[in-house]
N, C-alpha and C. Protein backbone atom coordinates (compact mmCIF):
# COMPACT_ATOMS: atom_id res chain seq x y z
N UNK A 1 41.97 34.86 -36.35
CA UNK A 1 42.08 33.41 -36.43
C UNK A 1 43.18 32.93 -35.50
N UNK A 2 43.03 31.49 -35.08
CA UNK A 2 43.66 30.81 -34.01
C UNK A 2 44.82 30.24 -35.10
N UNK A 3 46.08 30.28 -34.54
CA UNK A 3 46.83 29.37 -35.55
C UNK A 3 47.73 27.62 -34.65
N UNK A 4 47.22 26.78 -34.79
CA UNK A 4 47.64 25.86 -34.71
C UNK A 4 49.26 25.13 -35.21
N UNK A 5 49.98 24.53 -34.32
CA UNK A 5 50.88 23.96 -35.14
C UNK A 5 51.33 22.92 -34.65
N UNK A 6 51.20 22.09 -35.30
CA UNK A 6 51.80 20.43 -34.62
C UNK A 6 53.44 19.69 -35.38
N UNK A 7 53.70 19.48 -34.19
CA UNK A 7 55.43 19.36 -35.42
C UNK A 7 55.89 17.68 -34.32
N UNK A 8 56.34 16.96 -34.74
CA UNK A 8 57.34 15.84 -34.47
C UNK A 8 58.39 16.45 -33.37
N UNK A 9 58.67 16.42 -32.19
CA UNK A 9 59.46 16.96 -31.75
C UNK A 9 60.26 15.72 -30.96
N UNK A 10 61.51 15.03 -31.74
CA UNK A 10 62.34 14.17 -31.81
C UNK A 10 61.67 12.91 -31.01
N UNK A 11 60.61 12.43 -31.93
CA UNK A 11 60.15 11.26 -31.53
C UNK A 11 60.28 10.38 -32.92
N UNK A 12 60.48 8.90 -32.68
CA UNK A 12 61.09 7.80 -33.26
C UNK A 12 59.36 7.35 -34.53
N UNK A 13 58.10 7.66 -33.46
CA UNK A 13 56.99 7.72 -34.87
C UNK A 13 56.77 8.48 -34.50
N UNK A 14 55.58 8.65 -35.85
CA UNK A 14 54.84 9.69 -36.49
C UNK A 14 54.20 9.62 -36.94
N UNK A 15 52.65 9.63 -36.94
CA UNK A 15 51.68 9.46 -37.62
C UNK A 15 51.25 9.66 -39.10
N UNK A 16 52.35 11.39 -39.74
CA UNK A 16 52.57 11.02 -40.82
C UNK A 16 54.15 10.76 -40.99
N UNK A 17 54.92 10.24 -41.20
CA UNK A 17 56.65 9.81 -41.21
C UNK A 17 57.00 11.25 -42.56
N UNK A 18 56.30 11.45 -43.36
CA UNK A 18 56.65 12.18 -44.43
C UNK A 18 56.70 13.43 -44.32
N UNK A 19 56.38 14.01 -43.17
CA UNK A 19 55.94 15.46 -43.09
C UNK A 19 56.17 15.76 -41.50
N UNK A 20 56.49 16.97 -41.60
CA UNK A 20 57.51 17.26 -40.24
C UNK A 20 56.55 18.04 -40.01
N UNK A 21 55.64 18.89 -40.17
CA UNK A 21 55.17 20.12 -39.79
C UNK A 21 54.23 20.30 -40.07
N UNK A 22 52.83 20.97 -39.49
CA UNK A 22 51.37 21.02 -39.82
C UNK A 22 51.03 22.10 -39.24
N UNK A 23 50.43 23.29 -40.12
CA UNK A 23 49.60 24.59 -39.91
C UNK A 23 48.54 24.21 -40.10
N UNK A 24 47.23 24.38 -38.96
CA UNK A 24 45.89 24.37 -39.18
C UNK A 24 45.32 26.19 -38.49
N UNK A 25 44.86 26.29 -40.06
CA UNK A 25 44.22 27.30 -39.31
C UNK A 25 42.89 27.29 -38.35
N UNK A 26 42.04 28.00 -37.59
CA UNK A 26 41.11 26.92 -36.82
C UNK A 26 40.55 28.88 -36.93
N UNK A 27 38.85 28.89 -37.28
CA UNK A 27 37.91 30.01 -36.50
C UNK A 27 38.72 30.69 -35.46
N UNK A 28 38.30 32.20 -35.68
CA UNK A 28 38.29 32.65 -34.27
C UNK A 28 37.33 31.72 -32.87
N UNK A 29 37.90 31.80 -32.10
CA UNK A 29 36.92 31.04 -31.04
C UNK A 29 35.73 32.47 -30.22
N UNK A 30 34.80 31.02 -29.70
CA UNK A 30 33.34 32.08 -29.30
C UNK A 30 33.48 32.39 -28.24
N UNK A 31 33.31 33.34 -27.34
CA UNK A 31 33.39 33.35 -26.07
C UNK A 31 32.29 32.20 -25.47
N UNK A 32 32.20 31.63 -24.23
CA UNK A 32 31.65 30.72 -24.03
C UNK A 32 30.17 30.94 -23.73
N UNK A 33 29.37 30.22 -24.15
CA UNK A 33 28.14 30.32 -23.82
C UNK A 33 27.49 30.38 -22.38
N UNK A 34 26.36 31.66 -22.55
CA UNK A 34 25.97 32.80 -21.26
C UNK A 34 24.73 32.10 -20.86
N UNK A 35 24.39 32.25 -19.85
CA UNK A 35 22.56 31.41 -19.11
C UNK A 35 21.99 33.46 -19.41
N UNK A 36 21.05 33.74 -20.32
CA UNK A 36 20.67 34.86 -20.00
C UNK A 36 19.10 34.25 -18.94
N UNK A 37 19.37 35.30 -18.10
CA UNK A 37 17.61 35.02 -17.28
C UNK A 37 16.87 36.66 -17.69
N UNK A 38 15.80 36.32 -17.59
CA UNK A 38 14.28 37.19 -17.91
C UNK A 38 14.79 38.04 -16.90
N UNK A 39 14.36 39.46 -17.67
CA UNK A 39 14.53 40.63 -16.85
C UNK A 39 13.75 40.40 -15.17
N UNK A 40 13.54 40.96 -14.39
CA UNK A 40 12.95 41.44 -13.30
C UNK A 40 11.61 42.56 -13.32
N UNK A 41 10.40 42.74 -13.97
CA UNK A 41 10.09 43.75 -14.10
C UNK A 41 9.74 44.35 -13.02
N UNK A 42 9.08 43.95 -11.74
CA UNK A 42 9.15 44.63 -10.50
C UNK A 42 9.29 44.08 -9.63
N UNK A 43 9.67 44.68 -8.71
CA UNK A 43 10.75 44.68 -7.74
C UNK A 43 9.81 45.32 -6.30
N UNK A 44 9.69 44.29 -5.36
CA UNK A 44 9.25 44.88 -4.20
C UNK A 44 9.88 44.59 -2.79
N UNK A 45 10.41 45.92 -1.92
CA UNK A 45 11.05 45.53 -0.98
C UNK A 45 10.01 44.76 0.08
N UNK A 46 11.14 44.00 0.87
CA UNK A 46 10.25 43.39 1.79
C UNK A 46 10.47 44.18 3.40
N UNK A 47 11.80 44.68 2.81
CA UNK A 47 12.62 45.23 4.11
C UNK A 47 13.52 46.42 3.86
N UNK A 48 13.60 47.32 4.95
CA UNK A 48 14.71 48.03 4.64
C UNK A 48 15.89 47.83 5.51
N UNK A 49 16.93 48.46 5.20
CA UNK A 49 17.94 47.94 6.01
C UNK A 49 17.85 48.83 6.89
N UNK A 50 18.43 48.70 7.97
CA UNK A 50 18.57 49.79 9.51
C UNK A 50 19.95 49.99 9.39
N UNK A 51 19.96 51.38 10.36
CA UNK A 51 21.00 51.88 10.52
C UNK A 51 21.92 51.11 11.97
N UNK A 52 23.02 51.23 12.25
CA UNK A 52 23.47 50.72 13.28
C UNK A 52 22.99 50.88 14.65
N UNK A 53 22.57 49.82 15.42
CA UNK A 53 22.13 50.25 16.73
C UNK A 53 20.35 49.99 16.97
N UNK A 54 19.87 50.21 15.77
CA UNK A 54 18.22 50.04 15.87
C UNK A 54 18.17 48.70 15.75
N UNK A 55 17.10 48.39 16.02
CA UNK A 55 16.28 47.08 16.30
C UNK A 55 15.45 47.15 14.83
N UNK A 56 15.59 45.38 14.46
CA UNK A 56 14.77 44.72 13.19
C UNK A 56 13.44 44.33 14.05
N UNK A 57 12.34 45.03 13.31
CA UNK A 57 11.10 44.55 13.90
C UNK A 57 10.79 42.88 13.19
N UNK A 58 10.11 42.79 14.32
CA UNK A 58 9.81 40.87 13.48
C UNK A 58 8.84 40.88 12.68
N UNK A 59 9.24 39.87 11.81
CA UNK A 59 8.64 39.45 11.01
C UNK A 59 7.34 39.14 11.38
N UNK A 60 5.78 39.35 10.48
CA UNK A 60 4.53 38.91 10.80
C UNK A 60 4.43 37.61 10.96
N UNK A 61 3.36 37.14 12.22
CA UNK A 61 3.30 35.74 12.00
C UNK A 61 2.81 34.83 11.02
N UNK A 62 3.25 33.75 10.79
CA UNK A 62 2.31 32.95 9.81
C UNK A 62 0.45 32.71 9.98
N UNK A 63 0.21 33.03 8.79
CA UNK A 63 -0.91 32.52 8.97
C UNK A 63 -1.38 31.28 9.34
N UNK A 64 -2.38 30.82 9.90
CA UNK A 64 -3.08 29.31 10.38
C UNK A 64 -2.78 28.76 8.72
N UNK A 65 -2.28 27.55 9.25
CA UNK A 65 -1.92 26.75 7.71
C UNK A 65 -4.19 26.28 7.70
N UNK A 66 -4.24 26.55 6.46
CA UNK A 66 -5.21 26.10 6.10
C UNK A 66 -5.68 24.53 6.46
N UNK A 67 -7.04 23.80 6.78
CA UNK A 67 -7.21 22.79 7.04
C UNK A 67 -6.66 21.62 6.03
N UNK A 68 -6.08 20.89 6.80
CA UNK A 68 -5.90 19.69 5.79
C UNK A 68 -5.82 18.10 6.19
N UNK A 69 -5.81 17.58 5.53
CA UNK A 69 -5.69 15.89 6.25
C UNK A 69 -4.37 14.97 5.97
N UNK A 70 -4.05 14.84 6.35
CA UNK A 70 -2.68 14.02 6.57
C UNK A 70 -2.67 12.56 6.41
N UNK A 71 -2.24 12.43 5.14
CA UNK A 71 -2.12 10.79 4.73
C UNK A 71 -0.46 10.08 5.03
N UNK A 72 -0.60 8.95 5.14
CA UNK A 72 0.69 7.97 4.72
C UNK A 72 0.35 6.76 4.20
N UNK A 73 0.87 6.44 2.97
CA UNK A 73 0.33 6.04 1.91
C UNK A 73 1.52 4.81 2.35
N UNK A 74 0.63 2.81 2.46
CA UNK A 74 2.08 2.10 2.42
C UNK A 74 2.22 1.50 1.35
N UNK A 75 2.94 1.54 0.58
CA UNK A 75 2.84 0.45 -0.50
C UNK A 75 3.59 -1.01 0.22
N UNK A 76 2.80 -1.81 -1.09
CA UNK A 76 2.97 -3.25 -0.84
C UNK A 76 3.71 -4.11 -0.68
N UNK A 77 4.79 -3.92 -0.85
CA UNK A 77 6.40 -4.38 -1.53
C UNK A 77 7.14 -3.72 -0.19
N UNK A 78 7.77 -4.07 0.60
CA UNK A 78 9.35 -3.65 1.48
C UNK A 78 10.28 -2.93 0.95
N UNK A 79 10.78 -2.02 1.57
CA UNK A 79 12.40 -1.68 0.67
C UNK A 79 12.88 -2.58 0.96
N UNK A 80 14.04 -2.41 0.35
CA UNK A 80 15.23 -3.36 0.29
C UNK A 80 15.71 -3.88 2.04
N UNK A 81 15.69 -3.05 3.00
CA UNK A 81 16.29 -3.29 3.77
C UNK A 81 15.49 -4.01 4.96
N UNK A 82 13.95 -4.38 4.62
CA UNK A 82 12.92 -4.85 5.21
C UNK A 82 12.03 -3.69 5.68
N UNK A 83 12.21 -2.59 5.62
CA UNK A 83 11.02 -1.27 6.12
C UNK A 83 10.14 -1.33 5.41
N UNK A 84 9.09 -0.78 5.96
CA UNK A 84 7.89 -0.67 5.12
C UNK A 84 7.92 1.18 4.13
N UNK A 85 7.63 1.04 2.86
CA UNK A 85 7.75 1.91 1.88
C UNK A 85 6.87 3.06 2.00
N UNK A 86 7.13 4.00 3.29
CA UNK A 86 5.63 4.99 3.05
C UNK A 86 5.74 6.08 2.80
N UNK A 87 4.70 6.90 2.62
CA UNK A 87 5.13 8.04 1.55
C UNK A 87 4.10 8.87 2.38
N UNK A 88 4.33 10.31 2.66
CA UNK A 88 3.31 10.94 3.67
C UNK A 88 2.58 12.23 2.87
N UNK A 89 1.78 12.71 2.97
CA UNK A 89 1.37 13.61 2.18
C UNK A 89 0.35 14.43 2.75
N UNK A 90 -0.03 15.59 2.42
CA UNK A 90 -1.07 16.28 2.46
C UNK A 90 -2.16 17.05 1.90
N UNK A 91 -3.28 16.37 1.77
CA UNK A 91 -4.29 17.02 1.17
C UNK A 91 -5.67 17.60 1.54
N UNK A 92 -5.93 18.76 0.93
CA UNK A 92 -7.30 19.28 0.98
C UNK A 92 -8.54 18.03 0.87
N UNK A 93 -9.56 18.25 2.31
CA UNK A 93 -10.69 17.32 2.18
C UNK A 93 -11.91 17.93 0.77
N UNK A 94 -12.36 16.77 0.60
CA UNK A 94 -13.40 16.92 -0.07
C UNK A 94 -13.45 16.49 -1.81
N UNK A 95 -12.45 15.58 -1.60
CA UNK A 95 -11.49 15.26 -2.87
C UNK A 95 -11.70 13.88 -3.01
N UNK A 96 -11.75 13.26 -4.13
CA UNK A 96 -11.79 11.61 -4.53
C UNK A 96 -10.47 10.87 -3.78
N UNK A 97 -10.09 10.10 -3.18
CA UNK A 97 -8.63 9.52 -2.78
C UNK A 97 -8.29 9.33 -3.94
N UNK A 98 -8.58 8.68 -5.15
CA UNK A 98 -8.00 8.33 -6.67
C UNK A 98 -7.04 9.68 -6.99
N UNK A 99 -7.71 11.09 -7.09
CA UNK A 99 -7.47 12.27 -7.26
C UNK A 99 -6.23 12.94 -6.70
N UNK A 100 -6.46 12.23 -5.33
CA UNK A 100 -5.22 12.87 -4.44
C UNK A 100 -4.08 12.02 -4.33
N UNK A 101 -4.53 10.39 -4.54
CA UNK A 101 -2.95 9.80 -5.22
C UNK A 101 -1.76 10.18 -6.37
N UNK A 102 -2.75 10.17 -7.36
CA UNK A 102 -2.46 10.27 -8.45
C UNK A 102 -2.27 12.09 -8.84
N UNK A 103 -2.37 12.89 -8.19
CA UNK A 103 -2.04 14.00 -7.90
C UNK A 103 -0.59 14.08 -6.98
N UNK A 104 -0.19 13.25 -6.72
CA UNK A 104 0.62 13.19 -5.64
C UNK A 104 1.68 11.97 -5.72
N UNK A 105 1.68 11.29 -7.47
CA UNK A 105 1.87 10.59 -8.01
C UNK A 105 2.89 8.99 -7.50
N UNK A 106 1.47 8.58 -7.02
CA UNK A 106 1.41 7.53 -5.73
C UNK A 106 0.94 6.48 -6.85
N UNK A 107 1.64 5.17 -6.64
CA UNK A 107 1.12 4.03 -7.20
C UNK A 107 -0.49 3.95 -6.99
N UNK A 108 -1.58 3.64 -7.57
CA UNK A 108 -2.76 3.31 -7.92
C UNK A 108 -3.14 1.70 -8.05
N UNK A 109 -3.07 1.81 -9.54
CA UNK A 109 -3.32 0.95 -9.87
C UNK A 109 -2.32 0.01 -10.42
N UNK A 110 -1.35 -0.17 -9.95
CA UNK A 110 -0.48 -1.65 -10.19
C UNK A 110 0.05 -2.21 -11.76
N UNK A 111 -0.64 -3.30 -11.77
CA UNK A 111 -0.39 -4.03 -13.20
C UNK A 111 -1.59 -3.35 -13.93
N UNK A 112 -2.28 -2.82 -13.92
CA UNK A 112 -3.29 -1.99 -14.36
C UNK A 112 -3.37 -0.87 -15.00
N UNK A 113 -2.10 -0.52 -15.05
CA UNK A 113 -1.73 1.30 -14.63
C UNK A 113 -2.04 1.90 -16.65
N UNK A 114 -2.20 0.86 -17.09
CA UNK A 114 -2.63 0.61 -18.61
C UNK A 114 -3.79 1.48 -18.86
N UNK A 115 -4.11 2.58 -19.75
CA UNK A 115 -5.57 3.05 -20.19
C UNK A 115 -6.22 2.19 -19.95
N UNK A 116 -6.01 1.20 -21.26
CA UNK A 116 -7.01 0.18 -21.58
C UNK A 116 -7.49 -0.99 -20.37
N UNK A 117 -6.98 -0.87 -19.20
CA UNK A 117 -6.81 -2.10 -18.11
C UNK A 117 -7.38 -1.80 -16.85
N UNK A 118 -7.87 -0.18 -16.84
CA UNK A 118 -8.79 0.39 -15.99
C UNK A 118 -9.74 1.19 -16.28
N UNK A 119 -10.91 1.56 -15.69
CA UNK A 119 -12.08 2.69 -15.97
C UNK A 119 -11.65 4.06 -16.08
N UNK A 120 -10.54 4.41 -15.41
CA UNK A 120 -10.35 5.80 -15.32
C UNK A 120 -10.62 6.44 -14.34
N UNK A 121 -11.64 6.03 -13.34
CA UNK A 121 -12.17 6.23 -12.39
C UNK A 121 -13.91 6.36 -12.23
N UNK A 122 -14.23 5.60 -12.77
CA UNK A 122 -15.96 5.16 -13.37
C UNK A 122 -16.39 4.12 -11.80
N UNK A 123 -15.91 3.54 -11.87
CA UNK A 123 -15.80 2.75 -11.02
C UNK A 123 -16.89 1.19 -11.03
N UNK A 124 -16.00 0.91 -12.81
CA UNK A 124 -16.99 -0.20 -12.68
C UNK A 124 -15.40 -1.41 -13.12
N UNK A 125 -14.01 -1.05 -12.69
CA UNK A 125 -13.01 -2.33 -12.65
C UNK A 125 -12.61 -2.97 -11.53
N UNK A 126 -12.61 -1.92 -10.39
CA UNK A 126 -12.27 -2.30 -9.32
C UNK A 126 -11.16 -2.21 -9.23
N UNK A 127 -10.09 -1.99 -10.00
CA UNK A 127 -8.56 -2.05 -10.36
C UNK A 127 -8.21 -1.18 -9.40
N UNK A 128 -8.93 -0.40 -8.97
CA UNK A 128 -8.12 0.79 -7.75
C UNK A 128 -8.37 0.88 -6.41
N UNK A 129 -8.62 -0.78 -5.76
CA UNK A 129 -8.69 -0.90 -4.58
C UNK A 129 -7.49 -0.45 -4.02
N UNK A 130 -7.66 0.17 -2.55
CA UNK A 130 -6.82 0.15 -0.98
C UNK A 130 -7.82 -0.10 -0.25
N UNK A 131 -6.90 -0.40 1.11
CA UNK A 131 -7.23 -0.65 2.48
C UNK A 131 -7.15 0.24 3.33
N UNK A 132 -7.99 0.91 3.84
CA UNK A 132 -8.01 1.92 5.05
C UNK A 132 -8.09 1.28 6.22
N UNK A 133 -6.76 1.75 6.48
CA UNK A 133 -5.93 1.31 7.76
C UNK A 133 -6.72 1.93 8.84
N UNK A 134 -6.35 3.41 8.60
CA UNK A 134 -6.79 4.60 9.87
C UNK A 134 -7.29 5.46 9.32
N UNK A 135 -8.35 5.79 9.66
CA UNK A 135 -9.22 7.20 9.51
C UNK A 135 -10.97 6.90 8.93
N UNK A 136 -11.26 5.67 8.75
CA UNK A 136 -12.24 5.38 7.71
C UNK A 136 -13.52 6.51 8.44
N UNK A 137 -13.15 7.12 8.99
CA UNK A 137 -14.23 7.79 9.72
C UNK A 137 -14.53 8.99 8.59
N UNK A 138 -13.39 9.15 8.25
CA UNK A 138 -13.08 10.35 7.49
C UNK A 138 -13.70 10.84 5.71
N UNK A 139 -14.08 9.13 5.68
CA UNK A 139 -14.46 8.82 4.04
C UNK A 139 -15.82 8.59 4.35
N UNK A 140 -16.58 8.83 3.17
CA UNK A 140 -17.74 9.06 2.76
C UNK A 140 -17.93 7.15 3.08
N UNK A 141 -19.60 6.96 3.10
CA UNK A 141 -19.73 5.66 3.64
C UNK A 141 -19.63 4.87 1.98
N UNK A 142 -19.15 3.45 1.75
CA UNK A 142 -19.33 3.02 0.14
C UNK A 142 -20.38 2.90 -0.43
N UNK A 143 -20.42 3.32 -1.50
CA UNK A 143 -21.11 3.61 -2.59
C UNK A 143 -21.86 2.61 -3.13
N UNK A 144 -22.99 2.76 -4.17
CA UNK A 144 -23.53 1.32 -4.72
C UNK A 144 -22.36 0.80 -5.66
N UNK A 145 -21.71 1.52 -6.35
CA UNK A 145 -20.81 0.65 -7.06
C UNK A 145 -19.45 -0.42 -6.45
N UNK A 146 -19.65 0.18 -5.32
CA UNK A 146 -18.64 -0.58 -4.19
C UNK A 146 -18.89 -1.66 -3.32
N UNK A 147 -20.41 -1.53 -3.07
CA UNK A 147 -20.72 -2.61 -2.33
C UNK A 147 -21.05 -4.05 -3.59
N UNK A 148 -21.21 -2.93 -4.67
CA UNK A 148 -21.28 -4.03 -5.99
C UNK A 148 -20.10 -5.01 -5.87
N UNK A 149 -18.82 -3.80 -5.88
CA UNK A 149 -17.57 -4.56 -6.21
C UNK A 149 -16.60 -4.79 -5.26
N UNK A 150 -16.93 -4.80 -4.33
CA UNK A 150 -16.10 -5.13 -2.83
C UNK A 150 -17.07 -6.05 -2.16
N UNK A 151 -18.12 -6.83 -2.34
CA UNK A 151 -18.64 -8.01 -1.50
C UNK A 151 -18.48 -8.45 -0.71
N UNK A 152 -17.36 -9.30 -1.53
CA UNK A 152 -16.61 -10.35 -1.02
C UNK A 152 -14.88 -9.97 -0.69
N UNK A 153 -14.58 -8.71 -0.19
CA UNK A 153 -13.53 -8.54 0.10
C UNK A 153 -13.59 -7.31 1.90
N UNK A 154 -12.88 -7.11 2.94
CA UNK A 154 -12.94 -6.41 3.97
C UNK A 154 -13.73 -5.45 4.05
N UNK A 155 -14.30 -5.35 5.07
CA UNK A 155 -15.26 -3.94 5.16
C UNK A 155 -14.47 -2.52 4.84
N UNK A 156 -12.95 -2.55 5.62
CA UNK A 156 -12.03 -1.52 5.39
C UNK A 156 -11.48 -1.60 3.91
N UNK A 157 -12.02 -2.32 2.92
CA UNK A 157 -11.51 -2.28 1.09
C UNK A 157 -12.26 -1.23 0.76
N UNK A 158 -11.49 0.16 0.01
CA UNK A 158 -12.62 0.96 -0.24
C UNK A 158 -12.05 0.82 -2.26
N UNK A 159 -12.45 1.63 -3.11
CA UNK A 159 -12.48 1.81 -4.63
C UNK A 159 -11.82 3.21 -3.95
N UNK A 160 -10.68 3.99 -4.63
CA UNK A 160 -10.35 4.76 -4.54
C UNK A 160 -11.07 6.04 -5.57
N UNK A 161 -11.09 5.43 -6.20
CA UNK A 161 -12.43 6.52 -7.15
C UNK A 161 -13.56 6.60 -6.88
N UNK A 162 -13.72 5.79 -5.75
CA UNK A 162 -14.94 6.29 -5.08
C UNK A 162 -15.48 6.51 -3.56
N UNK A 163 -14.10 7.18 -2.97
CA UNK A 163 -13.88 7.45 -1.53
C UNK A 163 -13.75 8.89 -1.34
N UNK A 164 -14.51 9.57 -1.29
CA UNK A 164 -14.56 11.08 -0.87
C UNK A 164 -13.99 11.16 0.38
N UNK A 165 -12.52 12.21 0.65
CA UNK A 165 -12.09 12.39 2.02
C UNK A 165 -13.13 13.72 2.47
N UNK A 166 -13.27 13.65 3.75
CA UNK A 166 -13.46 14.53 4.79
C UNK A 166 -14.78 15.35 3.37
N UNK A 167 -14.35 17.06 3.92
CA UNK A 167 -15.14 18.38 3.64
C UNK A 167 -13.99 19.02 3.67
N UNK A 168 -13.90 20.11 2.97
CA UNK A 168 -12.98 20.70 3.04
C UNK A 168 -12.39 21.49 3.79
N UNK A 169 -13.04 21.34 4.87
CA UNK A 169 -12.38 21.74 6.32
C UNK A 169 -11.99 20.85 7.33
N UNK A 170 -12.32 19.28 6.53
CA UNK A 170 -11.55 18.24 7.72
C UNK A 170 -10.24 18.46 8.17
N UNK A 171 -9.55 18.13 9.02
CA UNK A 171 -8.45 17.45 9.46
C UNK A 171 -8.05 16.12 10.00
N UNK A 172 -7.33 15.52 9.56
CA UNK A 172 -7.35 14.00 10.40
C UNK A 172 -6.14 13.50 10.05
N UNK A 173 -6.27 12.25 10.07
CA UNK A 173 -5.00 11.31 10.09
C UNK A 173 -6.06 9.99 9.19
N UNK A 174 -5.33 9.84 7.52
CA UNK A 174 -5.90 8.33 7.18
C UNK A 174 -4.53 7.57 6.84
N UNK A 175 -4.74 6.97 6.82
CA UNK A 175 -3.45 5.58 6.73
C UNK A 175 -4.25 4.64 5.68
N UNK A 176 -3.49 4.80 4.34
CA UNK A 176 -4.17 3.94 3.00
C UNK A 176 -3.00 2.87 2.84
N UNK A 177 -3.09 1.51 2.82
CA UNK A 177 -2.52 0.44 2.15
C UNK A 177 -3.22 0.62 0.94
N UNK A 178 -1.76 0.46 -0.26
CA UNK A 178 -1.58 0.93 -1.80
C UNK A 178 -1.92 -0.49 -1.94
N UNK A 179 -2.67 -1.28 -3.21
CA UNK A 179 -2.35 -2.20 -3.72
C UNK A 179 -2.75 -3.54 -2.76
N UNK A 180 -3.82 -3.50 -1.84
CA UNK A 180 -3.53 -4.66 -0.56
C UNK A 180 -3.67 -5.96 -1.16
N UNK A 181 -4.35 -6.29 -2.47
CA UNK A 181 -4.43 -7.45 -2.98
C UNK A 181 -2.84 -8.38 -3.11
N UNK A 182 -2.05 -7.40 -3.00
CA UNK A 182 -0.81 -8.02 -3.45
C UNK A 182 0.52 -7.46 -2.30
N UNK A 183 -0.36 -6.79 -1.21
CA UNK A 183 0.29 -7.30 0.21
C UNK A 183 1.51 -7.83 0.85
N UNK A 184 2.58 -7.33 0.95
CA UNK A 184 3.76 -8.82 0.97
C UNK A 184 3.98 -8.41 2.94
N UNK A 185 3.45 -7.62 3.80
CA UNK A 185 3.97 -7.91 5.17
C UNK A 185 2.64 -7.32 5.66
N UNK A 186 2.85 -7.29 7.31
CA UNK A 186 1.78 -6.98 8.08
C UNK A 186 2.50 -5.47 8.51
N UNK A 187 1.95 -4.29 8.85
CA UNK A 187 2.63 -3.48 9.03
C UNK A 187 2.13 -2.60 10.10
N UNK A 188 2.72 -2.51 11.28
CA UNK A 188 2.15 -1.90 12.69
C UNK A 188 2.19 -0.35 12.19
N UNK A 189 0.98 0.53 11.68
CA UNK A 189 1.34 2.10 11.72
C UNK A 189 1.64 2.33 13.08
N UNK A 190 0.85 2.09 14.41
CA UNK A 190 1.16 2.64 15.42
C UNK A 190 2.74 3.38 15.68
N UNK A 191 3.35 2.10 15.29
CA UNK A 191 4.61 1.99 15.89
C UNK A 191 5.94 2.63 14.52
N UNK A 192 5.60 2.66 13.62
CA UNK A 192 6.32 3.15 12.21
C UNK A 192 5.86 4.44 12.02
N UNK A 193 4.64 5.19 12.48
CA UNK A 193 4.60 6.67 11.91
C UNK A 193 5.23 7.59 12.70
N UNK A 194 5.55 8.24 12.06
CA UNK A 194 6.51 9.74 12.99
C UNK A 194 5.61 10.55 13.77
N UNK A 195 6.14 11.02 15.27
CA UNK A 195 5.17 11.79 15.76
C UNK A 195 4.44 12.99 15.20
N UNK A 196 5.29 13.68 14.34
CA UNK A 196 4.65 14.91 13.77
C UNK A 196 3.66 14.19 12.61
N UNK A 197 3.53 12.89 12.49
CA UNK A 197 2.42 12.64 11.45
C UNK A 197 1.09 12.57 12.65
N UNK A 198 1.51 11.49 13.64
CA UNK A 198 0.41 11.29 14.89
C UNK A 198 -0.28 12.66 14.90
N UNK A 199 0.32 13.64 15.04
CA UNK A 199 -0.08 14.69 15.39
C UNK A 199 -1.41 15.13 14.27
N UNK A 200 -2.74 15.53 15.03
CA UNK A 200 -3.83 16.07 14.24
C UNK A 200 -3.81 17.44 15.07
C-alpha cells in the first residue's frame, strides 16, 4: 500500500482548522495499462539482407494497374475561399454511377438523402440527378425511366441509378456535377483539373 500524508505546513488556512495531519491509505497502484497486439502467426521474408559489398537486386516491377476510369466529382456549393469543391476518384467500369458515389461516399442525393425521400435507386424519384460534364461517351445511352424523368431538363442530366459507366475494361476521364439543380457557379474543368487527372 501507498501511504499518503497531507499536513498544514505553516499556512494561515486550512481547510480543516481542527486537524493538523491526515493519513490516507490509498491501493497499491497498477502498473499502467499495455496495447497487447495479436500474435504474428506467419511470417514471410521478402528479403534477405546482404553481406557487405554485394549488390540489392531490384525490386519486381509493378504490375499494369488494372483498367479504370477516372472521375472528379464537383459539388454545388464553393469552398469557402471561392474554389470549386472537387473530389477525384477511381473506379472500375461497368458499375451504376449511384454505386460508385455512394461507395466513395460522395454527396448524392442532397435534401433527399432521407430513406423515405428517395427510391433507393429504382429510379422512379429522380432525386439522384447529375450533370455530365465530360465523358458522356462513356455511359450507357438513357434509359426509359430517364427519358420519362429528365424531359424537360439537359440532354447531359443523367439519373445516377441509372447510368452504367464504361465495361469493365474502360478507361476514361468523366467529370459529374453533384446536385446541378442547385448549382451555385459555372465551373471551367478544362482549366481546374490537375494534369495527372487529364491524363487517360
Amino acid at each position: 500500500m501507498t501511504l499518503l500524508q497531507l499536513s498544514p505546513q505553516n499556512s494561515t488556512t486550512s481547510l480543516f482548522p481542527n486537524s493538523h495531519h491526515f493519513t490516507i491509505k490509498l491501493p497499491p497502484s497498477k502498473p499502467p495499462n499495455h496495447l497487447n497486439f495479436p500474435t504474428v502467426k506467419k511470417l514471410r521474408a521478402l528479403q534477405t539482407a546482404t553481406d557487405a559489398g554485394q549488390s540489392v537486386p531490384a525490386p519486381p516491377p509493378p504490375e499494369d494497374e488494372p483498367p479504370l476510369v477516372k472521375f472528379a466529382f464537383v459539388h454545388s456549393v464553393l469552398l469557402p475561399d471561392g474554389t470549386p469543391d472537387v473530389h477525384y476518384r477511381k473506379a472500375r467500369g461497368g458499375q451504376k454511377l449511384r454505386e460508385i458515389m455512394l461507395d466513395n461516399n460522395l454527396e448524392l442525393y442532397g435534401p433527399y438523402s432521407r430513406p423515405l425521400l428517395n427510391c433507393g435507386g429504382g429510379g422512379t424519384c429522380a432525386t439522384c440527378m447529375v450533370e455530365v460534364v465530360e465523358g458522356r461517351e462513356l455511359l450507357n445511352p438513357r434509359t426509359e425511366k430517364e427519358k420519362e424523368k429528365l424531359k424537360k431538363k439537359p440532354k447531359n442530366w443523367r439519373l445516377a441509378c441509372q447510368a452504367i459507366v464504361g465495361e469493365p475494361d474502360s478507361r476514361g476521364l468523366v467529370v459529374i456535377q453533384q446536385l446541378p439543380e442547385w448549382k451555385a457557379h459555372n465551373w471551367n474543368y478544362a482549366k481546374e483539373l490537375p494534369e495527372d487527372v487529364l491524363q487517360i
